[in-house]
N, C-alpha and C. Protein backbone atom coordinates (compact mmCIF):
# COMPACT_ATOMS: atom_id res chain seq x y z
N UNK A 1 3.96 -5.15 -20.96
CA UNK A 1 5.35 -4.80 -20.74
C UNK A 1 5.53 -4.37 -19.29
N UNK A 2 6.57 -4.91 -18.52
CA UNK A 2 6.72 -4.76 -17.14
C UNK A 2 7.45 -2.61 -17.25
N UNK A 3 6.38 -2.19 -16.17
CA UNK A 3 7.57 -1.17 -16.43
C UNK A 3 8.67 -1.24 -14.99
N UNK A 4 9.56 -0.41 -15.55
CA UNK A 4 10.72 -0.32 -14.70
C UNK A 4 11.03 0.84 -13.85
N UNK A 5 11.67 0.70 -12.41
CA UNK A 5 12.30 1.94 -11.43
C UNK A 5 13.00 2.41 -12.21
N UNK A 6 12.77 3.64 -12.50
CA UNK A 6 13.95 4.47 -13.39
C UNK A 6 16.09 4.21 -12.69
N UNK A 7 15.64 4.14 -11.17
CA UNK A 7 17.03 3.91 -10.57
C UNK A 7 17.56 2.51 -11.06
N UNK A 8 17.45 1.70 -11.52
CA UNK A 8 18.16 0.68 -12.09
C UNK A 8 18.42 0.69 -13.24
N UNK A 9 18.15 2.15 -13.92
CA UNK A 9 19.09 2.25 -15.56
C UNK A 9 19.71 3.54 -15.50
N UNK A 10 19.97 4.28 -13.78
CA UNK A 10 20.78 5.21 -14.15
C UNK A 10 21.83 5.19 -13.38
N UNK A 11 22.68 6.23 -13.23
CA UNK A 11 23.87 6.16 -12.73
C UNK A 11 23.74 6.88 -11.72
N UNK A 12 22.76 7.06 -10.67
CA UNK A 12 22.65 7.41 -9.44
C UNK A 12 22.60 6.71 -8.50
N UNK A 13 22.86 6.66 -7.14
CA UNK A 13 23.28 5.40 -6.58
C UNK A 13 22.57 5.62 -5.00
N UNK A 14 21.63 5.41 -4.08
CA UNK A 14 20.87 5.93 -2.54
C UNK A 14 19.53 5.26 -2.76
N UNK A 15 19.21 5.33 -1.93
CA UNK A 15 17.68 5.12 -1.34
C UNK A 15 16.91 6.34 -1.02
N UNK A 16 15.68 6.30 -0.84
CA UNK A 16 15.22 7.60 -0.57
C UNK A 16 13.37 6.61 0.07
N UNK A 17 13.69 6.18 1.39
CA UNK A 17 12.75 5.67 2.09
C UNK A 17 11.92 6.66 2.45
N UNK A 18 10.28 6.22 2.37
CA UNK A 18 9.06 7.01 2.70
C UNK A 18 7.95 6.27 2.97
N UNK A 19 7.45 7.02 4.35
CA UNK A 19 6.30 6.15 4.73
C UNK A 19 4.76 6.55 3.89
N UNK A 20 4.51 5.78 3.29
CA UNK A 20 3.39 6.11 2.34
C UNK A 20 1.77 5.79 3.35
N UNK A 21 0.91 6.58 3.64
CA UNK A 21 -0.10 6.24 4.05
C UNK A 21 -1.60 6.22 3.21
N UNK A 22 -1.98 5.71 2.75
CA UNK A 22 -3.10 5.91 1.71
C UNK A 22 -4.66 5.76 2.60
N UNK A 23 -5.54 6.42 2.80
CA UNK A 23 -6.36 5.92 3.29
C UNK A 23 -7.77 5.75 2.10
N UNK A 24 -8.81 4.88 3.12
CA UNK A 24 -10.11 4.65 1.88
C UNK A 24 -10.99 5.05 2.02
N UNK A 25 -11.80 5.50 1.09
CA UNK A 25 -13.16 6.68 0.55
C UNK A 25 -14.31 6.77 1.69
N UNK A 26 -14.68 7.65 1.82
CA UNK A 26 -15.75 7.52 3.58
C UNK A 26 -15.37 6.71 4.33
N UNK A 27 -13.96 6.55 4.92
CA UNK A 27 -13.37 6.11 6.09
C UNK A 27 -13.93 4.62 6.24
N UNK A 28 -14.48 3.83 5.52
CA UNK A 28 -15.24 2.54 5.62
C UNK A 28 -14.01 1.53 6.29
N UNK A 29 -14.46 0.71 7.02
CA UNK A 29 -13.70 -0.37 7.92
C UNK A 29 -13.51 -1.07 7.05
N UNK A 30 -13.01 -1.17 5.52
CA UNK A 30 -13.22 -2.75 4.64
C UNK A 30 -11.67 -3.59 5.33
N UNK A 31 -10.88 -3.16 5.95
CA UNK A 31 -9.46 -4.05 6.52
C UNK A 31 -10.18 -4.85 7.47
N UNK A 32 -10.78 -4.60 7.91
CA UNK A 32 -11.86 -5.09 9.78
C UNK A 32 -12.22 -6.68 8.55
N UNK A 33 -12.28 -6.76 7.94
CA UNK A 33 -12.40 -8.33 6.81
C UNK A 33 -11.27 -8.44 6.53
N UNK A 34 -10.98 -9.92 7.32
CA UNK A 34 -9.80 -10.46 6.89
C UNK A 34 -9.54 -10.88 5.16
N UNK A 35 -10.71 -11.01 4.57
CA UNK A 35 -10.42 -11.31 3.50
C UNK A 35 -10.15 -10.38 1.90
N UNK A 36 -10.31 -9.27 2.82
CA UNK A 36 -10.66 -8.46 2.21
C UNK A 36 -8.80 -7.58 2.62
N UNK A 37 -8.32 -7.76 3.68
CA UNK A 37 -7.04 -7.53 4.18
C UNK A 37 -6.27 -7.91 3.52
N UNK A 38 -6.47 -9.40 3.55
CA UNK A 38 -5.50 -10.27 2.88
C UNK A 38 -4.91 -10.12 1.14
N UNK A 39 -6.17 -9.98 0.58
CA UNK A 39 -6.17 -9.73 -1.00
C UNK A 39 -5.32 -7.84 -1.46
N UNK A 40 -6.00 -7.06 -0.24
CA UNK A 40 -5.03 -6.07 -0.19
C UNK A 40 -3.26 -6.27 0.12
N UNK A 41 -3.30 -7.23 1.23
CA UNK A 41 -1.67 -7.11 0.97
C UNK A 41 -1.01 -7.49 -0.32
N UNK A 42 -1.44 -8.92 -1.14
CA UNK A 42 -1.27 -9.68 -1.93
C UNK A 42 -1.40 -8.16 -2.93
N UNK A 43 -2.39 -7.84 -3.29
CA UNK A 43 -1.95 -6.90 -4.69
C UNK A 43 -1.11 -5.58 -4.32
N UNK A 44 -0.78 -5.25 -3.01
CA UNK A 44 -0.16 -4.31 -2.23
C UNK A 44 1.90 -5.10 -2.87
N UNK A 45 2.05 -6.23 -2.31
CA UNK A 45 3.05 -7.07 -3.13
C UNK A 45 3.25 -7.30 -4.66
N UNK A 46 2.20 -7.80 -5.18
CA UNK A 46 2.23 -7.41 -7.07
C UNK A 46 2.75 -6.22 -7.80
N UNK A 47 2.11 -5.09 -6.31
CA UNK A 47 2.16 -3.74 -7.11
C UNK A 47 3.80 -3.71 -7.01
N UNK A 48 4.77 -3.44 -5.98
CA UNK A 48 5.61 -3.54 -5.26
C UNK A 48 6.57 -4.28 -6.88
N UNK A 49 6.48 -5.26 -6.46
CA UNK A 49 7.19 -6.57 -7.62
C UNK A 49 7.10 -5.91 -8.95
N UNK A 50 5.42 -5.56 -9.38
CA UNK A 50 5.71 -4.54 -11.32
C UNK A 50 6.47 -3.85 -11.09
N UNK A 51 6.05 -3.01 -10.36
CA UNK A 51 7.31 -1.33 -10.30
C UNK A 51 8.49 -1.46 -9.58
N UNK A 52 8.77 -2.78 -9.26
CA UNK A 52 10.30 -2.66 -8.47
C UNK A 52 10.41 -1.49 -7.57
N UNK A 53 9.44 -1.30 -6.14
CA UNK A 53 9.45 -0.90 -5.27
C UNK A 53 10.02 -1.75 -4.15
N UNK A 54 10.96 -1.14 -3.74
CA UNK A 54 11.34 -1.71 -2.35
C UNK A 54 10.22 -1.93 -0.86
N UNK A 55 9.61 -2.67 -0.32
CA UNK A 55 9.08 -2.43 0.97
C UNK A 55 9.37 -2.72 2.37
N UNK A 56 9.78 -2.39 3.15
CA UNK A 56 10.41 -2.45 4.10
C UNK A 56 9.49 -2.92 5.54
N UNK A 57 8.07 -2.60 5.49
CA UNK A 57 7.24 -2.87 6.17
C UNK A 57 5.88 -2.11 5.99
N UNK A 58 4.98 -3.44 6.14
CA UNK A 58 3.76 -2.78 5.17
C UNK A 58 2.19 -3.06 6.91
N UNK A 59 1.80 -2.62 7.01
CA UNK A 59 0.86 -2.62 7.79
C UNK A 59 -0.47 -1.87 7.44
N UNK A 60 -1.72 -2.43 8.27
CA UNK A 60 -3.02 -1.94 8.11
C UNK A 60 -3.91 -1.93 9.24
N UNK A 61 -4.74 -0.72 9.75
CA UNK A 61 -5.50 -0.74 10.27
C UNK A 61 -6.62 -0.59 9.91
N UNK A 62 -8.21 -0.29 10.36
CA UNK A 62 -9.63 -0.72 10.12
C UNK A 62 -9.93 -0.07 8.69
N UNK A 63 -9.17 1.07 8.35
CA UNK A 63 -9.70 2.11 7.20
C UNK A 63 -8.35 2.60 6.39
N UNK A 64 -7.27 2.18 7.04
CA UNK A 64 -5.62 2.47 5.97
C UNK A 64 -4.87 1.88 6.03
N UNK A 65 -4.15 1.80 5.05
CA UNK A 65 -2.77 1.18 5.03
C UNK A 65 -1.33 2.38 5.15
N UNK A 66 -0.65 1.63 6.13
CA UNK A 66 0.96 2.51 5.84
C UNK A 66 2.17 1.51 5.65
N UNK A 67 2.79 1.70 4.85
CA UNK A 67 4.45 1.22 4.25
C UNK A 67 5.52 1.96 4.52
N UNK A 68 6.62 1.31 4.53
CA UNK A 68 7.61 1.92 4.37
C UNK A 68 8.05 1.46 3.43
N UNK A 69 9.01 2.69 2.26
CA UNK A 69 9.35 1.93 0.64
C UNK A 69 10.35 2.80 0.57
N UNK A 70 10.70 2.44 -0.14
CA UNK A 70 11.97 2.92 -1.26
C UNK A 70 11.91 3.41 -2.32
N UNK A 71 11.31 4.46 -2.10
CA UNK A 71 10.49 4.99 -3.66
C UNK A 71 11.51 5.34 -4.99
N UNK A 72 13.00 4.78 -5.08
CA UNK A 72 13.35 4.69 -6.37
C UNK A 72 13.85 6.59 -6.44
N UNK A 73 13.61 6.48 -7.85
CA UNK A 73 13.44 7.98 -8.65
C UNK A 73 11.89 8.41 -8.94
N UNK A 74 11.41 7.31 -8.36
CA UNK A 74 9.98 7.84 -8.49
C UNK A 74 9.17 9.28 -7.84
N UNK A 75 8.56 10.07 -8.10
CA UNK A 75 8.07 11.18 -7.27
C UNK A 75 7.17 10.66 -6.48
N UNK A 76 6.53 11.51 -5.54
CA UNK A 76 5.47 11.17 -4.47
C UNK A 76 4.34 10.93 -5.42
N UNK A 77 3.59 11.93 -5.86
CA UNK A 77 2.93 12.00 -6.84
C UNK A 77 3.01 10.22 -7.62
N UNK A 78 3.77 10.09 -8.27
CA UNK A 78 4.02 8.46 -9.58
C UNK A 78 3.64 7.67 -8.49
N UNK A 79 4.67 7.69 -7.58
CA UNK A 79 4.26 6.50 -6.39
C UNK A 79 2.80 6.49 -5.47
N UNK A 80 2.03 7.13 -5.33
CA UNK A 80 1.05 6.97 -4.97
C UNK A 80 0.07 6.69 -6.02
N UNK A 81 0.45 7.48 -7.27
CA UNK A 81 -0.98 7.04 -8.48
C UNK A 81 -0.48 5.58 -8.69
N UNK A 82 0.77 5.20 -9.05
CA UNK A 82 0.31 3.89 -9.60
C UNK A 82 0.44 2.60 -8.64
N UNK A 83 0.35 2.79 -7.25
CA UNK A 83 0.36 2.09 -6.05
C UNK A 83 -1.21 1.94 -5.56
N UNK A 84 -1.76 3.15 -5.57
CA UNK A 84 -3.44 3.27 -5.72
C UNK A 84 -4.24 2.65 -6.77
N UNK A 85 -3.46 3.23 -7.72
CA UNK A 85 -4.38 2.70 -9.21
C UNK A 85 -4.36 1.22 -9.43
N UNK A 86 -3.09 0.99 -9.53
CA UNK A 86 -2.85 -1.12 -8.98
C UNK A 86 -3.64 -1.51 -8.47
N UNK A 87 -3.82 -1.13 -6.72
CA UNK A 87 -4.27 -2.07 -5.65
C UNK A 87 -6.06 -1.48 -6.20
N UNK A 88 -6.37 -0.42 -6.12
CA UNK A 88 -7.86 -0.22 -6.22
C UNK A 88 -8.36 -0.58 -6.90
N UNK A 89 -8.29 -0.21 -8.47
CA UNK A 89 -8.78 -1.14 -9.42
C UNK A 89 -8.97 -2.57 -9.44
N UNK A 90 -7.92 -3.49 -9.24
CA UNK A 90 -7.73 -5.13 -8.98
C UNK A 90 -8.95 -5.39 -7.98
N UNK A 91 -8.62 -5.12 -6.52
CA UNK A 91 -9.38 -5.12 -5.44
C UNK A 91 -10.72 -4.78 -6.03
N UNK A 92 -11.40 -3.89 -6.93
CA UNK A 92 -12.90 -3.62 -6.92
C UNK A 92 -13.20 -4.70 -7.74
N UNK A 93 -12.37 -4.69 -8.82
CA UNK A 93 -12.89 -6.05 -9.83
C UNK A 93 -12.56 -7.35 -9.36
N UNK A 94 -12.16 -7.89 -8.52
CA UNK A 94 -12.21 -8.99 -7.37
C UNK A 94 -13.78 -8.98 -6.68
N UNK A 95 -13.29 -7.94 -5.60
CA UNK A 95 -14.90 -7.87 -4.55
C UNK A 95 -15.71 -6.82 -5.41
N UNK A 96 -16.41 -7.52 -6.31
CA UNK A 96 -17.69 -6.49 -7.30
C UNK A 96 -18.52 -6.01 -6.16
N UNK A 97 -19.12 -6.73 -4.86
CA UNK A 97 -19.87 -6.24 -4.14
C UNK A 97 -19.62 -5.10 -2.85
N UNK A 98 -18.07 -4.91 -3.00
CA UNK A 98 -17.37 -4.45 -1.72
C UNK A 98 -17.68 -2.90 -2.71
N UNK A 99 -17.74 -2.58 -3.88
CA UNK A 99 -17.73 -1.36 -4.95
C UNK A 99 -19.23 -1.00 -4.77
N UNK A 100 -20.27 -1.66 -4.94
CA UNK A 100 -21.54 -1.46 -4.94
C UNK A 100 -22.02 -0.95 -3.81
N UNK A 101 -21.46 -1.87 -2.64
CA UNK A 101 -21.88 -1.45 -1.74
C UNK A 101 -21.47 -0.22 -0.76
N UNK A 102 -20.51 -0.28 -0.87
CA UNK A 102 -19.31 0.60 0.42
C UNK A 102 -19.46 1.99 -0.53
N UNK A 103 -18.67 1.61 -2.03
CA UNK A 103 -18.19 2.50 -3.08
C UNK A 103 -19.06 3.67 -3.73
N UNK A 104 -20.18 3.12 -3.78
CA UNK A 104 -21.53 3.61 -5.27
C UNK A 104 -20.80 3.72 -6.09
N UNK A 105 -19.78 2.89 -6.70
CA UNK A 105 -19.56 2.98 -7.99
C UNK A 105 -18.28 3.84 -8.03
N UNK A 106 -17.63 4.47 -6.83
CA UNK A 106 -16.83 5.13 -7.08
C UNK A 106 -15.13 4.23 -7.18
N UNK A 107 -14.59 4.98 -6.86
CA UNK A 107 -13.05 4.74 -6.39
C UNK A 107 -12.35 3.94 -5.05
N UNK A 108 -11.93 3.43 -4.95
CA UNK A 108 -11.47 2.48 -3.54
C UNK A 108 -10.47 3.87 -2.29
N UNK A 109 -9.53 4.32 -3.22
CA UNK A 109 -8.89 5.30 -1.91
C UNK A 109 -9.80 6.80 -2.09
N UNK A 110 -9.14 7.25 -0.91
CA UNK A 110 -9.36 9.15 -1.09
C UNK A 110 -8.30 9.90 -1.49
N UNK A 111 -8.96 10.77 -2.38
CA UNK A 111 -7.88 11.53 -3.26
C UNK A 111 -6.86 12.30 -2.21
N UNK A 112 -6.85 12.61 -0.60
CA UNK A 112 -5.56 12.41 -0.04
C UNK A 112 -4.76 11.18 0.04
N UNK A 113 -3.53 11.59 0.25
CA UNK A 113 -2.83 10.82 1.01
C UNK A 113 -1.71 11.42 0.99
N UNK A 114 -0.66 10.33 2.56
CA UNK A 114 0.24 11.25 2.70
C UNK A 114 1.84 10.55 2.88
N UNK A 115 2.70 11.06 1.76
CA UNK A 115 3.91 10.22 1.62
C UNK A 115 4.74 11.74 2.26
N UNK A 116 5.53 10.86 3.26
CA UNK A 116 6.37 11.35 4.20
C UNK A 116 7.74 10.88 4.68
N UNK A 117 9.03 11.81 4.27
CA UNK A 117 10.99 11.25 4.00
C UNK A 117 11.04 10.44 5.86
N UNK A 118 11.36 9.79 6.13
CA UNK A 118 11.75 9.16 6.73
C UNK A 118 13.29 9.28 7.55
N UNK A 119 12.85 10.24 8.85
CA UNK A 119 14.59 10.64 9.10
C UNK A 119 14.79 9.22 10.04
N UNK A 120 14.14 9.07 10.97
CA UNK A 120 14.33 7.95 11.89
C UNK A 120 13.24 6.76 11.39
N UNK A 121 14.26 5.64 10.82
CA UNK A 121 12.88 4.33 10.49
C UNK A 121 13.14 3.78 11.58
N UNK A 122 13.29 3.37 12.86
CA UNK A 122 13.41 3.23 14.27
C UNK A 122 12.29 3.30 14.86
N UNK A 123 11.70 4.94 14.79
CA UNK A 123 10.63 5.40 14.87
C UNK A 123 9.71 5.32 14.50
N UNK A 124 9.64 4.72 12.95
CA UNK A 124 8.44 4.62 12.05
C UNK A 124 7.97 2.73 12.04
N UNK A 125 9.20 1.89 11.79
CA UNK A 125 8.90 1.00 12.13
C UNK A 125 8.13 0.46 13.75
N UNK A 126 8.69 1.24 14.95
CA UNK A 126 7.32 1.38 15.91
C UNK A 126 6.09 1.40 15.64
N UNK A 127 5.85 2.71 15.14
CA UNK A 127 4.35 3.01 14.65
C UNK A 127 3.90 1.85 13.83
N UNK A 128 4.44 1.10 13.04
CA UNK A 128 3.65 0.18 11.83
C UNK A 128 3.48 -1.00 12.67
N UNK A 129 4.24 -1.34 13.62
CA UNK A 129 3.96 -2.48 14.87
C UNK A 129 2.97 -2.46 15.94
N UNK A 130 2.85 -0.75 15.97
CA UNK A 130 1.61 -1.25 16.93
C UNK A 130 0.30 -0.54 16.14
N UNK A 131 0.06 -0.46 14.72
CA UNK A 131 -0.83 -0.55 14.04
C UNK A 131 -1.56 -2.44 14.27
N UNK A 132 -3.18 -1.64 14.53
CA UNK A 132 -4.23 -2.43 14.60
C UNK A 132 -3.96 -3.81 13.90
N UNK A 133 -3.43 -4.09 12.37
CA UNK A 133 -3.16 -5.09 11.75
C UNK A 133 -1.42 -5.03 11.50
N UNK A 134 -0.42 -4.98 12.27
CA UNK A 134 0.72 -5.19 11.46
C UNK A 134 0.83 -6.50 11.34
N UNK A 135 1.33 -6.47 10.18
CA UNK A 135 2.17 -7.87 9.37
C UNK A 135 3.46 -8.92 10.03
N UNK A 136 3.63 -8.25 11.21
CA UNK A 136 4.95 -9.44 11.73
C UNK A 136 4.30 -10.23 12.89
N UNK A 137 2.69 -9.62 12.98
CA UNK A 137 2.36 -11.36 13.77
C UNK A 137 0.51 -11.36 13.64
N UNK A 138 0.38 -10.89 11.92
CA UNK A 138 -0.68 -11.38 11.38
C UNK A 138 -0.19 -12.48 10.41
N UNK A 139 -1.68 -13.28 10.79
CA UNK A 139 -1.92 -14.72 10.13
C UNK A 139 -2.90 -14.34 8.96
N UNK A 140 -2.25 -14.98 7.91
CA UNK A 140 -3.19 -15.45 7.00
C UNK A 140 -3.90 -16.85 7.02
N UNK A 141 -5.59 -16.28 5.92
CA UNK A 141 -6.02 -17.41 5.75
C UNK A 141 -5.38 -18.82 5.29
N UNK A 142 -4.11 -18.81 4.20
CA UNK A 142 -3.46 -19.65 3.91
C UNK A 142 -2.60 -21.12 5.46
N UNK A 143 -2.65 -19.91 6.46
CA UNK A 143 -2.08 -20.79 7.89
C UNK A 143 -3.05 -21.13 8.41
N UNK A 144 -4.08 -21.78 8.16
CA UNK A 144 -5.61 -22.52 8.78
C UNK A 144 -5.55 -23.51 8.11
């Protein structure tokens, strides 16, 4: 069963944009692999699409990812567990060896992270552009 943004069955009506930064477990470079980048954005989008999250701009450098979203009625808290729990889980059971090796078996992010209201996206969209990997003039493997 798909679940749903609570804001599309109520009668409240705004946005409430936040730059979400998640980073991964002993700071490991796994983005520095394009292929390993790539499969992150892709379930980074799935996740996005189940939960009817808005994203506005999604970027990555050697050890994190940061977005800008539309987190709905969702809390910080909902939006990071099931944005983490999505992409990490998928991603380990994909790369079994990226878990063994990097992981010991553990978890893909670190139990920080940090979702932050967004007064100027002016400002924030800067920052995600001149992140190490942004998305408006990375290539995927699919363009080879």
């Amino acid at each position: 069963m798909k679940k749903s943004n609570p804001t599309r069955y109520s009668s409240a009506v705004g946005e409430i944009w936040v730059m979400a930064t998640f980073k991964v477990k002993y700071c490991h470079k796994i983005f520095d692999i394009l292929g390993v980048r790539e499969l992150m954005d892709a379930l980074l989008y799935q996740a996005f699409a189940y939960y009817e999250i808005n994203c506005r701009k999604l970027a990555f450098d050697s050890d994190h990812v940061h977005m800008i979203l539309d987190m709905g009625l969702y809390s910080k808290i909902e939006l990071a567990k099931k944005l983490r729990g999505f992409t990490g889980r998928k991603l380990l059971q994909m790369i079994p060896w990226l878990k063994k090796t990097k992981f010991w078996g553990s978890g893909l992010w670190n139990p920080a992270y940090d979702i932050r209201n967004i007064s100027d996206m002016g400002f924030y969209e800067r920052y995600l552009d001149k992140q190490k990997y942004a998305s408006a003039g990375q290539k995927m493997l699919s363009e080879f």
